[in-house]
C-alpha atoms as a PDB file:
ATOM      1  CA  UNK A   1     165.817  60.696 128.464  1.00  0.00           C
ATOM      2  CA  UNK A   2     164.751  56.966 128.510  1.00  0.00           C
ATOM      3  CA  UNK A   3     162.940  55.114 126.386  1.00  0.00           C
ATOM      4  CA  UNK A   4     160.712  52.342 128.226  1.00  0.00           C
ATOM      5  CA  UNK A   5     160.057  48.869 126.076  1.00  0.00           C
ATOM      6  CA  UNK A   6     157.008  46.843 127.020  1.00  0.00           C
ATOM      7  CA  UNK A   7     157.198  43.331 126.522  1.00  0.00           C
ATOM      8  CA  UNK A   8     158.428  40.247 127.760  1.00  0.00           C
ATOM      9  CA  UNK A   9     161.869  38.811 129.063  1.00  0.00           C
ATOM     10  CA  UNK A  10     162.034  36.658 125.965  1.00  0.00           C
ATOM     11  CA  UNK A  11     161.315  38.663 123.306  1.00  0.00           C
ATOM     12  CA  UNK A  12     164.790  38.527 120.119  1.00  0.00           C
ATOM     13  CA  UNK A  13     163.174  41.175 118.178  1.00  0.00           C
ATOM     14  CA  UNK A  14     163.059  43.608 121.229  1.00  0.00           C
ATOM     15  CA  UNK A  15     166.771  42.333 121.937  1.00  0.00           C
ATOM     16  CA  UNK A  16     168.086  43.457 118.578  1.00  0.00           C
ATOM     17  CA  UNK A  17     166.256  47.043 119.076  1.00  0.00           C
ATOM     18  CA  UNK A  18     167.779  47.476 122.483  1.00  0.00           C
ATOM     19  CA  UNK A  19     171.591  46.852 120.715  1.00  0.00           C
ATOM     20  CA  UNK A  20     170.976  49.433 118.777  1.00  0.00           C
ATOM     21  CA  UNK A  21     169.618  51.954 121.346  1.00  0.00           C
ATOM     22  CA  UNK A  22     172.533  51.304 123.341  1.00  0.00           C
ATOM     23  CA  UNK A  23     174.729  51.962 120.435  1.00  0.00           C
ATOM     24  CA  UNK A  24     173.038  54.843 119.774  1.00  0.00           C
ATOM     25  CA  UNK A  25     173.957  56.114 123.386  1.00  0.00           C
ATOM     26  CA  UNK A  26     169.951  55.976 124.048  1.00  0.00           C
ATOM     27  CA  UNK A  27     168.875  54.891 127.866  1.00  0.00           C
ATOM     28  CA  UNK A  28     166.702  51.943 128.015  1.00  0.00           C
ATOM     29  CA  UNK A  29     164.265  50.104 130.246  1.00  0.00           C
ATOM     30  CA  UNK A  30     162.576  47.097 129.664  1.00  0.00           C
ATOM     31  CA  UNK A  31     159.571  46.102 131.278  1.00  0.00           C
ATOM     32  CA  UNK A  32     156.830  43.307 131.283  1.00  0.00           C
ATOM     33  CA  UNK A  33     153.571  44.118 132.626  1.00  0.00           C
ATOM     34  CA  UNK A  34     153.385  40.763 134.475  1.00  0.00           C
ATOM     35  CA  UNK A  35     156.404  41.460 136.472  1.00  0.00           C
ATOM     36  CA  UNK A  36     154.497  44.718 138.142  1.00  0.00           C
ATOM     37  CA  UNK A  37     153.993  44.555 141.210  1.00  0.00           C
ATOM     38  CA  UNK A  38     157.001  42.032 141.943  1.00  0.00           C
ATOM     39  CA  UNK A  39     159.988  42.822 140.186  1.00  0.00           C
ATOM     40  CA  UNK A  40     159.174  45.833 139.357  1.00  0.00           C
ATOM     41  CA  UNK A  41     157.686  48.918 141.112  1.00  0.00           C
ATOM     42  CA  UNK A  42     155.888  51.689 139.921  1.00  0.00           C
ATOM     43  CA  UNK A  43     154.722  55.420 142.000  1.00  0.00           C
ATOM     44  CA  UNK A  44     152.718  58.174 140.273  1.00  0.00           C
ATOM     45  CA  UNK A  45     151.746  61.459 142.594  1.00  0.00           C
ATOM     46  CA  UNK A  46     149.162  63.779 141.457  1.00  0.00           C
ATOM     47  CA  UNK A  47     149.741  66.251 144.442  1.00  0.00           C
ATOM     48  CA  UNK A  48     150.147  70.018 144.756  1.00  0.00           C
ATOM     49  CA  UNK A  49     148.530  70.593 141.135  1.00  0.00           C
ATOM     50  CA  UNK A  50     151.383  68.681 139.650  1.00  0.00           C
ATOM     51  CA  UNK A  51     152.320  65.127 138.443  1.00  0.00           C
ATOM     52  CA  UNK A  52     155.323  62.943 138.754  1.00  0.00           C
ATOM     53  CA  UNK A  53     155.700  59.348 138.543  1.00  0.00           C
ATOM     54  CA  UNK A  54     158.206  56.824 138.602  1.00  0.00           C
ATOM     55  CA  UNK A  55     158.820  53.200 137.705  1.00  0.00           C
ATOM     56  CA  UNK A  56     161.901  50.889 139.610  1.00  0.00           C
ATOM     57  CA  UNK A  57     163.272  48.007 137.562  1.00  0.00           C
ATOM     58  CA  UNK A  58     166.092  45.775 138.625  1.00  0.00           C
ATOM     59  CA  UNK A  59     167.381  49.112 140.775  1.00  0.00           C
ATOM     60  CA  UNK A  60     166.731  51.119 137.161  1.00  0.00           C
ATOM     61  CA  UNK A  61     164.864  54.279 138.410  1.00  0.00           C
ATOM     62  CA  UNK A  62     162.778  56.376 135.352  1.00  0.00           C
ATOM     63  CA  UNK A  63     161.080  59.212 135.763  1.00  0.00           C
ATOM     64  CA  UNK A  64     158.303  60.034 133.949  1.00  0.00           C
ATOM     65  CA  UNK A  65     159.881  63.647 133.644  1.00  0.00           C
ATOM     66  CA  UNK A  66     162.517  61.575 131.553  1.00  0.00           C
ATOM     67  CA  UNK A  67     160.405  59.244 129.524  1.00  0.00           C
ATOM     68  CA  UNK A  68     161.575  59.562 126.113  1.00  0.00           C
ATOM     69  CA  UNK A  69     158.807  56.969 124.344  1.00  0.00           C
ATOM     70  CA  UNK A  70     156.847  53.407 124.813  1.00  0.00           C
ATOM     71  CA  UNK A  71     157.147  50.975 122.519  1.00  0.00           C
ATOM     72  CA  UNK A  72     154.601  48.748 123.407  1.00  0.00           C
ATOM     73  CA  UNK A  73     155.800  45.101 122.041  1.00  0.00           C
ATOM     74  CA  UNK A  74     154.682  42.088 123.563  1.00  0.00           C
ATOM     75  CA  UNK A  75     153.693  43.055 126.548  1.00  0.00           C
ATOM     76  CA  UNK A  76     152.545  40.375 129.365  1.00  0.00           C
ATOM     77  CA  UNK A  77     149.265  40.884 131.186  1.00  0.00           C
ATOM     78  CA  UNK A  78     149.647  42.802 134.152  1.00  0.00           C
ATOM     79  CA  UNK A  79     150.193  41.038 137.592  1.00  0.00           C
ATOM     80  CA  UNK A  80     150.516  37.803 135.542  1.00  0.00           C
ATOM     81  CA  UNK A  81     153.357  37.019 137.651  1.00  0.00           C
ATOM     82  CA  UNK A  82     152.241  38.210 141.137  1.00  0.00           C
ATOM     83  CA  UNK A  83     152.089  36.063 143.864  1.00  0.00           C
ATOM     84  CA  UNK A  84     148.490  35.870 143.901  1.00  0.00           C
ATOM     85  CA  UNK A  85     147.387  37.080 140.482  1.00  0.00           C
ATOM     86  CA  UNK A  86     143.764  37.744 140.110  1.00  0.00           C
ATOM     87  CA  UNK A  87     141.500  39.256 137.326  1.00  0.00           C
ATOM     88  CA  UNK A  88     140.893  42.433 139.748  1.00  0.00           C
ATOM     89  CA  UNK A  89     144.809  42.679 140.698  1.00  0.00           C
ATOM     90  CA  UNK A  90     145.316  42.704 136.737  1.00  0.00           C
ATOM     91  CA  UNK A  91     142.649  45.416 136.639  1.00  0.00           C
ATOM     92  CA  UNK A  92     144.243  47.241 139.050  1.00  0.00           C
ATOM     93  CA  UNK A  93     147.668  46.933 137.955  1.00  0.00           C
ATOM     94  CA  UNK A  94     146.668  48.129 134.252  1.00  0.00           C
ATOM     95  CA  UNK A  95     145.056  50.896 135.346  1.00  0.00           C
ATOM     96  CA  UNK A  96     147.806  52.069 137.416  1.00  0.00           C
ATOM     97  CA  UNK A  97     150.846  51.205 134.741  1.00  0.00           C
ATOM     98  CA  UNK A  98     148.809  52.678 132.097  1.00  0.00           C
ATOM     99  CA  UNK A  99     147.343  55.683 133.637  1.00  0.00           C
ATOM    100  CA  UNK A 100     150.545  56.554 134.373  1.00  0.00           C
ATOM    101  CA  UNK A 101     152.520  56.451 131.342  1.00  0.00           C
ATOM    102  CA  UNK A 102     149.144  57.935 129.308  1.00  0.00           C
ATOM    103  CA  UNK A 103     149.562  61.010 132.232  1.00  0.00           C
ATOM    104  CA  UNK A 104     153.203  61.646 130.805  1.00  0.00           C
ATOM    105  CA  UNK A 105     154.154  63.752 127.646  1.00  0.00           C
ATOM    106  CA  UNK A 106     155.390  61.070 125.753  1.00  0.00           C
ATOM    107  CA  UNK A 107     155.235  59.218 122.485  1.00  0.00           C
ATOM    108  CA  UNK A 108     153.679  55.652 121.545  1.00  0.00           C
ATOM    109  CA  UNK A 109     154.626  52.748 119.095  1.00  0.00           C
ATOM    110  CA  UNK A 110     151.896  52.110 119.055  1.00  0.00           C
ATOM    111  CA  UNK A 111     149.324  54.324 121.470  1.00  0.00           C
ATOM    112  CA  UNK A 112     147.245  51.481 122.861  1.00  0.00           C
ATOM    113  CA  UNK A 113     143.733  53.058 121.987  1.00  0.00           C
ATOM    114  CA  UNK A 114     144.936  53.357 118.035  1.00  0.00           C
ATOM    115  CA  UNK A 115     146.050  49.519 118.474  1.00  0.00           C
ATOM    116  CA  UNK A 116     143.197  48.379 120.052  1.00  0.00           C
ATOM    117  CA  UNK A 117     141.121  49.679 117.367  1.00  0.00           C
ATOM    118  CA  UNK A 118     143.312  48.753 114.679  1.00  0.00           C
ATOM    119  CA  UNK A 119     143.554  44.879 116.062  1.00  0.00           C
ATOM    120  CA  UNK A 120     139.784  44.485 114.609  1.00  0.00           C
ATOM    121  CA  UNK A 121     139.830  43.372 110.845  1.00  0.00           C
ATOM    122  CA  UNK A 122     136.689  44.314 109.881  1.00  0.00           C
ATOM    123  CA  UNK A 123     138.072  47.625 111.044  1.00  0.00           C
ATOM    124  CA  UNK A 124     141.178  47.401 109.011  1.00  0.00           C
ATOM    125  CA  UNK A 125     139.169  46.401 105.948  1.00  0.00           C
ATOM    126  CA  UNK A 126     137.046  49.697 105.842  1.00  0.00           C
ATOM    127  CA  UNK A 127     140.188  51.704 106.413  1.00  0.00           C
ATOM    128  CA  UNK A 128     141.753  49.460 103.806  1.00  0.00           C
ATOM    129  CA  UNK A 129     138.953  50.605 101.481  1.00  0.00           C
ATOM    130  CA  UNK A 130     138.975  54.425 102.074  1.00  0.00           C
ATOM    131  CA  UNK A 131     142.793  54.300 101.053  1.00  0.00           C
ATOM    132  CA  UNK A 132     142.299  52.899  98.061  1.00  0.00           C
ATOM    133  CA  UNK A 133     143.902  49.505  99.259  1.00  0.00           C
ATOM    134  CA  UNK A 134     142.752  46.873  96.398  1.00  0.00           C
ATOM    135  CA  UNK A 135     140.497  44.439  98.878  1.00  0.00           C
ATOM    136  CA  UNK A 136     139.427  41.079  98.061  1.00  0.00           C
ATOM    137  CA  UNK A 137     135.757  40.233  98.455  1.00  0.00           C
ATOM    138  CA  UNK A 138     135.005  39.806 102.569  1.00  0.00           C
ATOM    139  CA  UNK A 139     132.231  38.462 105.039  1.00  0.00           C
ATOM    140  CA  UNK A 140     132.204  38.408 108.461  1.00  0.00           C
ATOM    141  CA  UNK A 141     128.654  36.113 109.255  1.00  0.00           C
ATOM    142  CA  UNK A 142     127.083  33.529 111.829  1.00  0.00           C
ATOM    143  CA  UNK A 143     124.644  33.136 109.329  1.00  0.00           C
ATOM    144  CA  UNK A 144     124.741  29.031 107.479  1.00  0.00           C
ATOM    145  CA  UNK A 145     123.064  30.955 104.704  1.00  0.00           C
ATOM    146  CA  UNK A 146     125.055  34.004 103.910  1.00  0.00           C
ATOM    147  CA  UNK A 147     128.107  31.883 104.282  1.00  0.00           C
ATOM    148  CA  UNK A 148     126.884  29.726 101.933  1.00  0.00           C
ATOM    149  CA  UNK A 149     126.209  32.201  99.472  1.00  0.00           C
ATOM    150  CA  UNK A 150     129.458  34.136  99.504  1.00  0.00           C
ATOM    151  CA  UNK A 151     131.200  30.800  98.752  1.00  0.00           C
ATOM    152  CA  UNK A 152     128.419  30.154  95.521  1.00  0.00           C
ATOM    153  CA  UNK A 153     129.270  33.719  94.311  1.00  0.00           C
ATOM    154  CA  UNK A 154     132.892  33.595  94.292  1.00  0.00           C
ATOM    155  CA  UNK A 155     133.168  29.880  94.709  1.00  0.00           C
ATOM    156  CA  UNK A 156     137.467  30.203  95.543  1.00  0.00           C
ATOM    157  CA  UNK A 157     137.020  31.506  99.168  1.00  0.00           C
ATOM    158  CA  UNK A 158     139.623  30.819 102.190  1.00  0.00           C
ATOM    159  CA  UNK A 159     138.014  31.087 105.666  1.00  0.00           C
ATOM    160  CA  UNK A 160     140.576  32.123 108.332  1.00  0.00           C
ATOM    161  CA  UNK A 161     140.627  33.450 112.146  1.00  0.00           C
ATOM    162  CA  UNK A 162     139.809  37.409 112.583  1.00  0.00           C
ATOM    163  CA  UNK A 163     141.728  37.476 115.779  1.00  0.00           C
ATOM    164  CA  UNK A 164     144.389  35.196 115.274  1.00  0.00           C
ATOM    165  CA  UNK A 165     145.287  32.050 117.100  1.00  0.00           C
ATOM    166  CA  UNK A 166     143.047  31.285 120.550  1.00  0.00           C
ATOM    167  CA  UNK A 167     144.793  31.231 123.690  1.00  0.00           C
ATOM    168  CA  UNK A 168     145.337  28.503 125.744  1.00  0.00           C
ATOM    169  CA  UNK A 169     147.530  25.539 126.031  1.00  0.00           C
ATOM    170  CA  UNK A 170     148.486  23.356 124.118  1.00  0.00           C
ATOM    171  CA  UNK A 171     148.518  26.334 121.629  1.00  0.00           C
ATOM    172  CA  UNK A 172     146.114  26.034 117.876  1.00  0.00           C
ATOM    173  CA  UNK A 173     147.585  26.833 114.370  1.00  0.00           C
ATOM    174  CA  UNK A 174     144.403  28.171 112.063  1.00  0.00           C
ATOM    175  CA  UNK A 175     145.798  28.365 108.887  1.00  0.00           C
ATOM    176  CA  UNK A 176     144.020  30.366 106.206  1.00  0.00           C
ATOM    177  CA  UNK A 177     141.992  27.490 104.363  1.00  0.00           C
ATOM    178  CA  UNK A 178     140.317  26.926 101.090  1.00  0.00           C
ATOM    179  CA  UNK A 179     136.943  25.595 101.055  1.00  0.00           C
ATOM    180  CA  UNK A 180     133.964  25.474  98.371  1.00  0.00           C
ATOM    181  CA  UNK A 181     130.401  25.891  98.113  1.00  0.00           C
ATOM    182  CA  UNK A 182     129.870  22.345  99.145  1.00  0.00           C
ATOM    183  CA  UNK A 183     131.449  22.727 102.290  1.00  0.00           C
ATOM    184  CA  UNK A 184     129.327  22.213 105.691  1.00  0.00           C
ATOM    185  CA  UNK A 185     128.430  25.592 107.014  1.00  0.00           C
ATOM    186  CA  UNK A 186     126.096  24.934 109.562  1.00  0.00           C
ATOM    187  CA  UNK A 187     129.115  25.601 112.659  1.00  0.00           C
ATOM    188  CA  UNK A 188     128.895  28.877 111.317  1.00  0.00           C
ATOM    189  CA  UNK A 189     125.966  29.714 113.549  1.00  0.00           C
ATOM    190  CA  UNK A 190     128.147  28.922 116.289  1.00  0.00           C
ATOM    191  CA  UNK A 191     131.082  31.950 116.221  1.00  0.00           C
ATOM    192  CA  UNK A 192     131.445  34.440 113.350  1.00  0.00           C
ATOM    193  CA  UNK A 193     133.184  33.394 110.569  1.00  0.00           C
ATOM    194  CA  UNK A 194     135.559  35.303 108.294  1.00  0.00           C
ATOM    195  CA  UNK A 195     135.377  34.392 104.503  1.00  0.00           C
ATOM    196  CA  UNK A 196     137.152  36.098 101.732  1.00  0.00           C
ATOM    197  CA  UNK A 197     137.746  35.244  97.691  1.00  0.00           C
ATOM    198  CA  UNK A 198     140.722  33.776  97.544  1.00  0.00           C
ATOM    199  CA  UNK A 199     143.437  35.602  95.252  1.00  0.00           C
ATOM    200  CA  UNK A 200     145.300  32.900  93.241  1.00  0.00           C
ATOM    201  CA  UNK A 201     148.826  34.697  94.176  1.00  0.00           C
ATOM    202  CA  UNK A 202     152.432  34.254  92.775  1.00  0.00           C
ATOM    203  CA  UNK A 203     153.590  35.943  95.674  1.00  0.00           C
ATOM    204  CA  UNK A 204     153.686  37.029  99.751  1.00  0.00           C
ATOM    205  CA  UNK A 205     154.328  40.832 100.055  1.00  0.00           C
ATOM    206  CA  UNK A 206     154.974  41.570 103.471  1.00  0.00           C
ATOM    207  CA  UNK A 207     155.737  46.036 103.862  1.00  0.00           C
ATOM    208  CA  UNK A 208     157.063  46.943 107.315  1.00  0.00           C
ATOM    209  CA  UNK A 209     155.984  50.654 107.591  1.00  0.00           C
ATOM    210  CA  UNK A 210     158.057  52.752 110.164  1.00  0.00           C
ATOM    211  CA  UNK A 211     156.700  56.366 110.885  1.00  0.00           C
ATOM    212  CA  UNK A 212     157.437  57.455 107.686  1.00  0.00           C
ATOM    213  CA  UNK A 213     159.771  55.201 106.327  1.00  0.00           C
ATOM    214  CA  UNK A 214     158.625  52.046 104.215  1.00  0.00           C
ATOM    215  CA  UNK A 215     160.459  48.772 103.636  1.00  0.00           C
ATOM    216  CA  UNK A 216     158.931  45.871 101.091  1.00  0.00           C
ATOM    217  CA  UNK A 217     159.606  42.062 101.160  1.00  0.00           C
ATOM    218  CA  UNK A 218     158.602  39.821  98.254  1.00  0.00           C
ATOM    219  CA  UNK A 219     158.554  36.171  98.696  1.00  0.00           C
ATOM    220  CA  UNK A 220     157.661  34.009  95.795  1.00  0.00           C
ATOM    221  CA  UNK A 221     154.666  31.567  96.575  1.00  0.00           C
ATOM    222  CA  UNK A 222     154.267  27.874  95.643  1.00  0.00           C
ATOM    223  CA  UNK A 223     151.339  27.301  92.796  1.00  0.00           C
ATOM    224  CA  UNK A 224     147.762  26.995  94.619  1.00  0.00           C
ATOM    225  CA  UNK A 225     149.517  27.641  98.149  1.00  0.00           C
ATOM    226  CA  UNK A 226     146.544  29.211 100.367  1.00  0.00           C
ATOM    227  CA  UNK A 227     148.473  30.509 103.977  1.00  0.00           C
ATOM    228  CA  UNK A 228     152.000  31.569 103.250  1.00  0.00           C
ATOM    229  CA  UNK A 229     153.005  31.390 106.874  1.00  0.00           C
ATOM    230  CA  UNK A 230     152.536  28.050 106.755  1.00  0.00           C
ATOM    231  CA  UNK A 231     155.073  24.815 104.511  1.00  0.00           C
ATOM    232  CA  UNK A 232     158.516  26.247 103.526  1.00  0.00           C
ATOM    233  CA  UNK A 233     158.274  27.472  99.782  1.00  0.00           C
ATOM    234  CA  UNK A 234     162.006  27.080  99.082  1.00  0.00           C
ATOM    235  CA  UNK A 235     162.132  30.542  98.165  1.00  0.00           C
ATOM    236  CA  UNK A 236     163.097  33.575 100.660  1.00  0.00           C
ATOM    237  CA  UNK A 237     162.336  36.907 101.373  1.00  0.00           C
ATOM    238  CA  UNK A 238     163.726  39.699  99.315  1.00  0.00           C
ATOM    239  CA  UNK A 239     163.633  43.227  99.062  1.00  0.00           C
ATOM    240  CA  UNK A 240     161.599  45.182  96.359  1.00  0.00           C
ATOM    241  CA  UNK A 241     160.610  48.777  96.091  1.00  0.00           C
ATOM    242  CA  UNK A 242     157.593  49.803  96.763  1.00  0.00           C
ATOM    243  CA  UNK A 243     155.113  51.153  94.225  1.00  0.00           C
ATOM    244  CA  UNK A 244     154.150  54.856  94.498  1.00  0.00           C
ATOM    245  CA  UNK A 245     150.204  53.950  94.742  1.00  0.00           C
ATOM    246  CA  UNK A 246     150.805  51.340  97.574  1.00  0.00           C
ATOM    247  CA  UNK A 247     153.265  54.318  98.947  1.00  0.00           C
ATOM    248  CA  UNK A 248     150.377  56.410  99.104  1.00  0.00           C
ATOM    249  CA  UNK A 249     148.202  54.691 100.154  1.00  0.00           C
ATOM    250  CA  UNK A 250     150.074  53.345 103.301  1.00  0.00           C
ATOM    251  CA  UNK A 251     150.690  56.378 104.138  1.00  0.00           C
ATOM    252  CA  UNK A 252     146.918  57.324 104.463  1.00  0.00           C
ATOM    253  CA  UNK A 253     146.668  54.021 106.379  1.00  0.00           C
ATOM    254  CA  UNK A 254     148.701  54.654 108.934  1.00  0.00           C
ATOM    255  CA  UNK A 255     147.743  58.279 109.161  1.00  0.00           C
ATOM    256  CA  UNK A 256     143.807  57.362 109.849  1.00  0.00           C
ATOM    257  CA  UNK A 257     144.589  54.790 112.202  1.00  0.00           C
ATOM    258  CA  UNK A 258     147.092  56.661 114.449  1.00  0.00           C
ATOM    259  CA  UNK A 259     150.059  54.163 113.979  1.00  0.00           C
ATOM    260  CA  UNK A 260     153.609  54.747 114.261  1.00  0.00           C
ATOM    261  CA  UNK A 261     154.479  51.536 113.054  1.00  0.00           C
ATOM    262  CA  UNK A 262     152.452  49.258 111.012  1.00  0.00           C
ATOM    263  CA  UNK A 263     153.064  45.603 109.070  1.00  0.00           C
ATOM    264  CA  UNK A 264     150.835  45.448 106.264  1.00  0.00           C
ATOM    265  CA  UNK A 265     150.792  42.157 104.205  1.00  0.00           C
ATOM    266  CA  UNK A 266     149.480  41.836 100.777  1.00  0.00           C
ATOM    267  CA  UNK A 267     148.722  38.663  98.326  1.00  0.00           C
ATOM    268  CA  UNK A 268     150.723  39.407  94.876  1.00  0.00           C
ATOM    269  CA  UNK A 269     148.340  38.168  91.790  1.00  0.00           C
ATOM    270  CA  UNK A 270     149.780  37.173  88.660  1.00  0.00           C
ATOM    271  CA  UNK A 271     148.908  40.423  86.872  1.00  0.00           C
ATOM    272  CA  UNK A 272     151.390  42.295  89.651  1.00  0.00           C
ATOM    273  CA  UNK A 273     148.036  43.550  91.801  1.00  0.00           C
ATOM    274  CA  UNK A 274     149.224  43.582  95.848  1.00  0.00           C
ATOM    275  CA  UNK A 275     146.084  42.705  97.408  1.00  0.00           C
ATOM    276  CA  UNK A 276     145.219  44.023 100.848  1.00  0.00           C
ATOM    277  CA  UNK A 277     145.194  40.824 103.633  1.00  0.00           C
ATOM    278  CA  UNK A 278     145.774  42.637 106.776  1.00  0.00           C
ATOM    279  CA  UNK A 279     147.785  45.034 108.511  1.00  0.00           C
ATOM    280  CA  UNK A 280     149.331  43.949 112.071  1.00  0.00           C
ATOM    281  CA  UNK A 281     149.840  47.023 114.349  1.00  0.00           C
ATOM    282  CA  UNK A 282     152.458  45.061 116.442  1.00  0.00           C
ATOM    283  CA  UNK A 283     153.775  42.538 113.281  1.00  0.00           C
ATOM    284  CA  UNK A 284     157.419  41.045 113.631  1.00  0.00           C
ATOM    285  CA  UNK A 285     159.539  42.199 111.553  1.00  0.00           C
ATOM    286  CA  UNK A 286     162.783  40.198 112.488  1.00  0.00           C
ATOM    287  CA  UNK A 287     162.715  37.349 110.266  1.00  0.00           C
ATOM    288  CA  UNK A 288     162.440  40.271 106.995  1.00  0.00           C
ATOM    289  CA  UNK A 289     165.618  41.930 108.342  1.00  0.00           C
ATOM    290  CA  UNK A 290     167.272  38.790 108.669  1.00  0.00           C
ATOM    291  CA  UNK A 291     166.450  37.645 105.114  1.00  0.00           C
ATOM    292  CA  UNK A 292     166.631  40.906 103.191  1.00  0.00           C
ATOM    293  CA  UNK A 293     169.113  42.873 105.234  1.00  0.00           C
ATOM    294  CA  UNK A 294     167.043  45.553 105.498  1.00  0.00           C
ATOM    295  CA  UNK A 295     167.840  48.163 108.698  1.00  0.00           C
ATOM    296  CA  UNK A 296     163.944  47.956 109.962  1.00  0.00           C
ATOM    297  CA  UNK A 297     165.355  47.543 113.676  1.00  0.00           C
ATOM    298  CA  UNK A 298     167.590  50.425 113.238  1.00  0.00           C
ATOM    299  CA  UNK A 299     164.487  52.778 112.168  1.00  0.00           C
ATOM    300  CA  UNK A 300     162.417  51.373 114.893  1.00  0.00           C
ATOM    301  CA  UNK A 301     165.456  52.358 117.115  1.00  0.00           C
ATOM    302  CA  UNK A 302     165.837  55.704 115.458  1.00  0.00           C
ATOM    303  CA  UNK A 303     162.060  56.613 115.660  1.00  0.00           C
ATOM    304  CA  UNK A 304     161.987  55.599 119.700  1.00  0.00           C
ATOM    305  CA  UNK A 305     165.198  57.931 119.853  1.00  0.00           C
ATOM    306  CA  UNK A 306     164.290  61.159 118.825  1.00  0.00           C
ATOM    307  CA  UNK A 307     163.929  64.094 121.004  1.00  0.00           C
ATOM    308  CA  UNK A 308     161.967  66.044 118.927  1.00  0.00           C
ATOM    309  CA  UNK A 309     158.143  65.868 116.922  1.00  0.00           C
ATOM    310  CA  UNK A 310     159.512  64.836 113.260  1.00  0.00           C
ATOM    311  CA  UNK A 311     157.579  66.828 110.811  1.00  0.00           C
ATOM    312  CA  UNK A 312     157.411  63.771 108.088  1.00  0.00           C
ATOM    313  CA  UNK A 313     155.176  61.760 110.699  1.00  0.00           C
ATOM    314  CA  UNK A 314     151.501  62.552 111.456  1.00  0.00           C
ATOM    315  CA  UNK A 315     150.911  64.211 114.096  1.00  0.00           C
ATOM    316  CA  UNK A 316     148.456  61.138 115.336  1.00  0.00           C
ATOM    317  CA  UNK A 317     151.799  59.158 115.919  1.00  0.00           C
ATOM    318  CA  UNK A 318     152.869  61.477 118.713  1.00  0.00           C
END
C-alpha cells in the first residue's frame, strides 16, 4: 500500500514527511500535477463493470488497488509543465488525475471539495462562530460607506487579503494593516474588502491540528505589532498546551468542515482570550516543528500510514 503526495519537486516540508514514511517502512510516491502528462503518466479503465487505474512516475508504478492515501500539499496546476500547456489541457488533465484518485477507496489530507470550501474566510468565520471560536468583529464590503462605518464603530480595524497573496510575478506581500476612520475608502468599491477590529494582542498562537491530535505554538508579539508574519519579534515559537475550550472547539471545527488536518491561528489578548484569525486547510507547519520540537511531521506521517479507519477521527476525514 502506497501513499501518493501531491505537490511540487521543491517542497522541505513534504521532504521531512517522506523521511519519515520511509522510516516507517511506508511506500511513497510523489507527484506534481504539472508534471502529468510529461513525466508522469496516468491510466484509469472503467471496463467490464469494474475499475482500475494506475499512475507511472519516474518508472514508480501505483495502483489504485494499492493507494493507501493523498495528501494533497502544494500541488502544481495540472499540465503546467506540458509542452504546450493550455487552459483546456489543464482542464483535461484535472479531470482525469482527479477523477481518478476520487474513483479509488482512499483517504484525503485534505479531500479537495472540504478544502475548497474551507479556503473561503467568510466561510471559516461562520464555522468559527457555530464552534464557539471567540471572533473578532468582521466585514466583507465593496461598499465606501459600510466600510466607513465599521472603522467609526470600532475605530482599531486592520484590513487584510481574504485569499491571500495575488499571483503573478514579481510576487505581492499584503500584510494585515491598521487603518482608521479617516482613512480613504472610496477603492473599496473597486474589489471587496475584508475589515476586522483589531485585537491589541501580546501574542501569535499558531495550533497545528492533526486528525485528532492537537499541537499549540505561542510566540510572544511586539507592543502594537499588527501582522505577526511579518518583522522578526526577537522572540520564538514555543510550545503550550492547549486549553480544553479551544480543544473542543477545534475539534468541532474540523469535524464540520471535513478536514483531516487543519492550522488554525489565533491573536492572544492581554486578558489570555485566543482570538479566532483563520484556519489554513493546507498551513505549514515546518517552521513550528523546527522551533518547538514538536513531532507534527511524524503525526502527519502516522495519519497518511494507517491501514485502517481510526475511530478517534470523524468519519468526514475518511
Amino acid at each position: 500500500m502506497t501513499v501518493l503526495i501531491l505537490t511540487s519537486e521543491e517542497d522541505v516540508t513534504a521532504d521531512i514527511v517522506v523521511a519519515k514514511l520511509h522510516g516507517m517502512g511506508t511506500a511513497v510516491m510523489r507527484l506534481d500535477p504539472a508534471d502529468l502528462p510529461g513525466k508522469a503518466v496516468l491510466s484509469a479503465d472503467y471496463a467490464h463493470d469494474d475499475f482500475d487505474g494506475h499512475l507511472s512516475v519516474n518508472g514508480h508504478v501505483l495502483s489504485m488497488g494499492g493507494l493507501r492515501s493523498v495528501w494533497v500539499r502544494r500541488p502544481g496546476e495540472p499540465a503546467a509543465h506540458a509542452a504546450h500547456p493550455s487552459p483546456w489541457l489543464t482542464a483535461e488533465t484535472r479531470q482525469a488525475l482527479f477523477g481518478m484518485l476520487h474513483s479509488a477507496s482512499t483517504r484525503w489530507m485534505n479531500h479537495p471539495r472540504s478544502a475548497d470550501l474551507a479556503r473561503l474566510k467568510p466561510w471559516q468565520l461562520r464555522v468559527a462562530h457555530l464552534c464557539d471560536f471567540a471572533v473578532p468583529p468582521t466585514v466583507f464590503t465593496t461598499s465606501p460607506r459600510l466600510a466607513q462605518q465599521f472603522t467609526e464603530e470600532h475605530r482599531d480595524v486592520v484590513v487584510k487579503s481574504a485569499s491571500g497573496p495575488p499571483p503573478g510575478d514579481p510576487a505581492m506581500a499584503l500584510p494585515t494593516t491598521l487603518i482608521g476612520p479617516d482613512a480613504d475608502f472610496s477603492a473599496v468599491a473597486a474589489g471587496p474588502a475584508l475589515l476586522q477590529r483589531y485585537i491589541h494582542k501580546r501574542a501569535d498562537i499558531r495550533l497545528t491540528c492533526v486528525g485528532a491530535r492537537m499541537f499549540a505554538a505561542r510566540k510572544t508579539a511586539e507592543p502594537g505589532q499588527v501582522d505577526g508574519r511579518y518583522g522578526d519579534t526577537g522572540h520564538a515559537w514555543e510550545a503550550v498546551s492547549v486549553p480544553e475550550r479551544i480543544g473542543k472547539s477545534v475539534h468541532e471545527y474540523v469535524a464540520l468542515a471535513g478536514l483531516a488536518y487543519a492550522a488554525f491561528d489565533f491573536a492572544e489578548d492581554k486578558e489570555g482570550i485566543w482570538w479566532f484569525l483563520e484556519c489554513n486547510q493546507g498551513g505549514q507547519f515546518g517552521f513550528v516543528e523546527l522551533e518547538t520540537g514538536q513531532p507534527i511531521s511524524k503525526e502527519v506521517a502516522l495519519w497518511l500510514s494507517q491501514r485502517k479507519p481510526d475511530p478517534r477521527v470523524p468519519e468526514s476525514h475518511w
